[in-house]
N, C-alpha and C. Protein backbone atom coordinates (compact mmCIF):
# COMPACT_ATOMS: atom_id res chain seq x y z
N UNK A 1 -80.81 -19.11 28.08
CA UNK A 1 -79.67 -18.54 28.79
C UNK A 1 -79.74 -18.90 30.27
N UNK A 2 -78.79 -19.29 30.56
CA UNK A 2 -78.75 -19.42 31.92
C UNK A 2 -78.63 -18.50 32.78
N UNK A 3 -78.92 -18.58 34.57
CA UNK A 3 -78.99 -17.15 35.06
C UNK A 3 -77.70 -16.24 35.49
N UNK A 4 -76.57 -17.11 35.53
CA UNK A 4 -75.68 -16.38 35.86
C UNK A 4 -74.78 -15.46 34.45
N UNK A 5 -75.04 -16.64 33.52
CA UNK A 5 -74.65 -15.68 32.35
C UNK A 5 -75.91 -14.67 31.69
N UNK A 6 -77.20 -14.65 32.01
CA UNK A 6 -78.14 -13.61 31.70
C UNK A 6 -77.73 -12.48 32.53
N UNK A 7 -77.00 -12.42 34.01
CA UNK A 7 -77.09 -11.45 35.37
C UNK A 7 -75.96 -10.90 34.55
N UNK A 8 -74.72 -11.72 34.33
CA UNK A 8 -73.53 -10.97 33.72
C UNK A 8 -73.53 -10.19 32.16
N UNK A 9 -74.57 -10.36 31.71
CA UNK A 9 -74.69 -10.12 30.65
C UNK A 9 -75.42 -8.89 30.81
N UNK A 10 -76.72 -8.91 31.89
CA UNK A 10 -77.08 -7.42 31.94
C UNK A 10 -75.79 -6.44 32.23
N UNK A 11 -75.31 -6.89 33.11
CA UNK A 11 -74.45 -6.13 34.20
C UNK A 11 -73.36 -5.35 32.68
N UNK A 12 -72.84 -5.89 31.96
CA UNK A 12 -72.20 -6.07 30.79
C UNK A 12 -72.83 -4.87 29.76
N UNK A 13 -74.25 -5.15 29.74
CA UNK A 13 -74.92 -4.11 28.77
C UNK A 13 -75.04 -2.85 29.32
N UNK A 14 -75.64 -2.81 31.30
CA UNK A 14 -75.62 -1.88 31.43
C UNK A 14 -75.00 -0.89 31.44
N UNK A 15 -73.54 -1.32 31.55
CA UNK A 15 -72.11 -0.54 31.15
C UNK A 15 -72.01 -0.01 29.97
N UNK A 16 -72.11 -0.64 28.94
CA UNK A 16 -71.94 -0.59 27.45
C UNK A 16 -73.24 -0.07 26.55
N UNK A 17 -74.13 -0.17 27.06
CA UNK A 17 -75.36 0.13 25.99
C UNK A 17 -76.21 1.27 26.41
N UNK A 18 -76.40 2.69 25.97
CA UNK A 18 -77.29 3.39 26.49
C UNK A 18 -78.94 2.58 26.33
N UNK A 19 -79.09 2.64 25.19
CA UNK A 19 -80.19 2.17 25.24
C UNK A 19 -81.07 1.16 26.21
N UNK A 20 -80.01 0.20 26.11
CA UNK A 20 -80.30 -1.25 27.61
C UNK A 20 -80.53 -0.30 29.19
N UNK A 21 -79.73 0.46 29.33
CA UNK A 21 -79.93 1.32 30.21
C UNK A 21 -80.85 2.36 30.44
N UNK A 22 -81.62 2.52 29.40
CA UNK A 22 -82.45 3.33 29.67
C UNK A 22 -84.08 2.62 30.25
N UNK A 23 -83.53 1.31 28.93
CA UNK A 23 -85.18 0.33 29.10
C UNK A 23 -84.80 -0.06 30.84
N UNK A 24 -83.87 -0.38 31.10
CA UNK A 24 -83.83 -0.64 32.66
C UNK A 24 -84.23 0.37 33.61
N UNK A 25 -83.64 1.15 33.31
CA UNK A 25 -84.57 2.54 34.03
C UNK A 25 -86.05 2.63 34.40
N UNK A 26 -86.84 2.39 32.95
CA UNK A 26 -87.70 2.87 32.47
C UNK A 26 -88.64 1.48 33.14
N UNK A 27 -88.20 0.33 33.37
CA UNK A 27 -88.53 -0.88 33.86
C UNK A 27 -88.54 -1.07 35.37
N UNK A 28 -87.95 -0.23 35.78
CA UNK A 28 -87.51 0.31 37.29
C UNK A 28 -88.49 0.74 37.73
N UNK A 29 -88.84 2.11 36.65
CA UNK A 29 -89.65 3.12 37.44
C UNK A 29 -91.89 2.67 37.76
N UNK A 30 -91.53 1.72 36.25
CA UNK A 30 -92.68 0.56 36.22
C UNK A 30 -92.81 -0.12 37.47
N UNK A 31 -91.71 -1.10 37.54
CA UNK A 31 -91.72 -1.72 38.82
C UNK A 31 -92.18 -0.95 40.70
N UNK A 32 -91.73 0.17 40.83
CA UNK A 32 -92.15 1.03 41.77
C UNK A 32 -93.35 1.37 41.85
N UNK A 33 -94.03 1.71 40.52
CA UNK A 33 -95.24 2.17 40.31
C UNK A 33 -96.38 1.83 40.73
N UNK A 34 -96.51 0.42 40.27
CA UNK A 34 -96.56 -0.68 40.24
C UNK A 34 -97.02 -1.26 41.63
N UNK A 35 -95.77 -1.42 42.13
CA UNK A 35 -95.84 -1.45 44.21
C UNK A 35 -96.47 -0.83 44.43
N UNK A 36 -96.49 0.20 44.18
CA UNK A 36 -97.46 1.46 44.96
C UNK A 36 -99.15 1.19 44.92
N UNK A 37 -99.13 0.97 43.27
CA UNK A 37 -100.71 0.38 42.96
C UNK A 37 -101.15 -0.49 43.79
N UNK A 38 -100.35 -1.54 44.06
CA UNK A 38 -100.90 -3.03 44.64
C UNK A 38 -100.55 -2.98 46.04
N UNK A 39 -100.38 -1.75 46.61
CA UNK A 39 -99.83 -1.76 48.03
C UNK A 39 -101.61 -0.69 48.55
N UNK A 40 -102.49 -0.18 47.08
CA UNK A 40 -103.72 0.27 47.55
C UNK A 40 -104.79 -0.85 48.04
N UNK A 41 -105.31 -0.07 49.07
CA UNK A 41 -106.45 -1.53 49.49
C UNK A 41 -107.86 -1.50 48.32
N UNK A 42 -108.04 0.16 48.29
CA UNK A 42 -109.27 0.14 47.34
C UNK A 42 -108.65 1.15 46.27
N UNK A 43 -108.15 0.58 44.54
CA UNK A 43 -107.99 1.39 44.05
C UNK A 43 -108.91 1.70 43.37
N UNK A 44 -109.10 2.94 42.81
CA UNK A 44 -109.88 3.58 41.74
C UNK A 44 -109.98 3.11 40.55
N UNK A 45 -110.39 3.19 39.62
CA UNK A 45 -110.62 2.69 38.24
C UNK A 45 -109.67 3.32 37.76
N UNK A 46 -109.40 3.96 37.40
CA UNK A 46 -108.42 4.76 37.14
C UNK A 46 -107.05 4.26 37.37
N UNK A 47 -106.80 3.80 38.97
CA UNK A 47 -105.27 3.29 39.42
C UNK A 47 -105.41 1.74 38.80
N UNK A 48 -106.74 1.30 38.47
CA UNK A 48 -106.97 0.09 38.37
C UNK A 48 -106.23 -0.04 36.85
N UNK A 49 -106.61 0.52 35.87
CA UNK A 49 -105.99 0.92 34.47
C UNK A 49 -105.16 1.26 34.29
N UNK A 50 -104.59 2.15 35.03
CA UNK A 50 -103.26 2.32 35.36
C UNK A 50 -102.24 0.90 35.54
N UNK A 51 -102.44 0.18 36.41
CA UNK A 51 -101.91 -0.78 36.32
C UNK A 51 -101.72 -1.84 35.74
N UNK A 52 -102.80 -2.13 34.60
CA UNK A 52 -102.89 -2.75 33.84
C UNK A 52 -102.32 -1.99 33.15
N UNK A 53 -102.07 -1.31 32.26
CA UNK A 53 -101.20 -0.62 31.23
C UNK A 53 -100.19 -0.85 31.78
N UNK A 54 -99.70 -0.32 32.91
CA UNK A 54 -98.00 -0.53 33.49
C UNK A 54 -97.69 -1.75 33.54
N UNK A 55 -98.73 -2.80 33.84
CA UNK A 55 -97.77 -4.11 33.26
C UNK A 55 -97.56 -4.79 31.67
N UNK A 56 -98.38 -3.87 30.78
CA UNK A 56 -98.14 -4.32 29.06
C UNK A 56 -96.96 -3.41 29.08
N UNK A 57 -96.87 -2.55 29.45
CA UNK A 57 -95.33 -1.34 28.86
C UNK A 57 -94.51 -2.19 29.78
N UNK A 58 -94.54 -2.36 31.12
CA UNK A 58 -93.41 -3.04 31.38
C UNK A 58 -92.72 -4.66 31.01
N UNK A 59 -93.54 -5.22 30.25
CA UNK A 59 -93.81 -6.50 29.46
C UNK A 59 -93.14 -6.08 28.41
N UNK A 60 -93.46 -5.18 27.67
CA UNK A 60 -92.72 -4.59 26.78
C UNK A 60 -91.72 -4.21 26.68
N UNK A 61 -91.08 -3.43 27.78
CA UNK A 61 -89.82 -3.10 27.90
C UNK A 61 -88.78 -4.60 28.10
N UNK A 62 -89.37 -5.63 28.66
CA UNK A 62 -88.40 -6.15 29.28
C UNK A 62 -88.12 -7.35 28.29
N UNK A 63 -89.26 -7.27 26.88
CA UNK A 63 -89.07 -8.20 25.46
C UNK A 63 -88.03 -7.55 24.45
N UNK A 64 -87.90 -6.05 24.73
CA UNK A 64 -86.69 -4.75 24.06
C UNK A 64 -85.72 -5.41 24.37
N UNK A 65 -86.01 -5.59 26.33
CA UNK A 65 -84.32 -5.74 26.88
C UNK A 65 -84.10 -7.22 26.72
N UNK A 66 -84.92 -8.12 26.64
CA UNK A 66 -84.35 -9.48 26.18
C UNK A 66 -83.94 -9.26 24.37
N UNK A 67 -84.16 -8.52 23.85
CA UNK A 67 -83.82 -8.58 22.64
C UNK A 67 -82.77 -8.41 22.08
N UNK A 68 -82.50 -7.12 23.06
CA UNK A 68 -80.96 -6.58 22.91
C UNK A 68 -79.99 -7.52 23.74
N UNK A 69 -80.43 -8.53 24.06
CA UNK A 69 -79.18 -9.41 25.26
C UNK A 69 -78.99 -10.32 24.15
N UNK A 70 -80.20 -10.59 23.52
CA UNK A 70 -80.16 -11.41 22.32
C UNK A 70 -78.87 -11.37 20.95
N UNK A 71 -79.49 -9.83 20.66
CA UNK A 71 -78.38 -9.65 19.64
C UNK A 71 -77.09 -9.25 20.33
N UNK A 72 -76.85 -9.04 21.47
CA UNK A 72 -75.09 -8.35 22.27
C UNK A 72 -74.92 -9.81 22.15
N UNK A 73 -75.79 -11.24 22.63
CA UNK A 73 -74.68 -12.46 22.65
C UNK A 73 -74.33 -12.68 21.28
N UNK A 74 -75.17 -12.58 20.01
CA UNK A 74 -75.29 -13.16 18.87
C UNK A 74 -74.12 -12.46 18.12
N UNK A 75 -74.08 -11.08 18.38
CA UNK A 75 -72.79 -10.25 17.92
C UNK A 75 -71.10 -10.76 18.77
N UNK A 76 -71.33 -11.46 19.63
CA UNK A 76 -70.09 -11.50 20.52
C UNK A 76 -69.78 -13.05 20.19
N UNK A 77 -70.80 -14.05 19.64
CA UNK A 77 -70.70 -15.20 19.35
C UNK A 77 -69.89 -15.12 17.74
N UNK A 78 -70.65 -13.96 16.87
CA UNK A 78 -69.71 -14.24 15.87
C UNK A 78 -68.33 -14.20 15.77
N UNK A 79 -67.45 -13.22 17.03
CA UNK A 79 -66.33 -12.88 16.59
C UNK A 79 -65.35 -14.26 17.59
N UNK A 80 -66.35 -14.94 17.88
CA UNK A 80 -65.23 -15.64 18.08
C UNK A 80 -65.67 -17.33 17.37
């Protein structure tokens, strides 16, 4: 997919799909998290694991949200 039809296509789901909207959310709040971790000079083991987990869930979320862009084009390709 190219990027301007992937950008319009989120923009598209986020309107239309709770679900797409939620993984975006939920990918959001990863992303912040995230900053925060890597904005520590010395993190803890703990923030250290932390962040490693927050980037498999947010890896995860964002293979959901390519999935669902997947099937919204594949459903919009059949009807025409």
């Amino acid at each position: 997919m190219e990027m301007t039809k992937t950008d319009s296509l989120k923009e598209e789901l986020m309107s239309s799909n709770p679900e797409f909207r939620e993984l975006a959310r939920e990918h959001g709040r990863y992303e912040q998290r995230l900053s925060e971790l890597s904005a520590l000079a010395y993190p803890s083991d703990e923030e250290q694991l932390e962040e490693v987990t927050l980037k498999k869930k947010k890896l995860a979320i964002k293979d959901q949200m390519y999935s669902l862009m997947l099937q919204h084009e594949k459903t919009a390709n059949v009807g025409h």
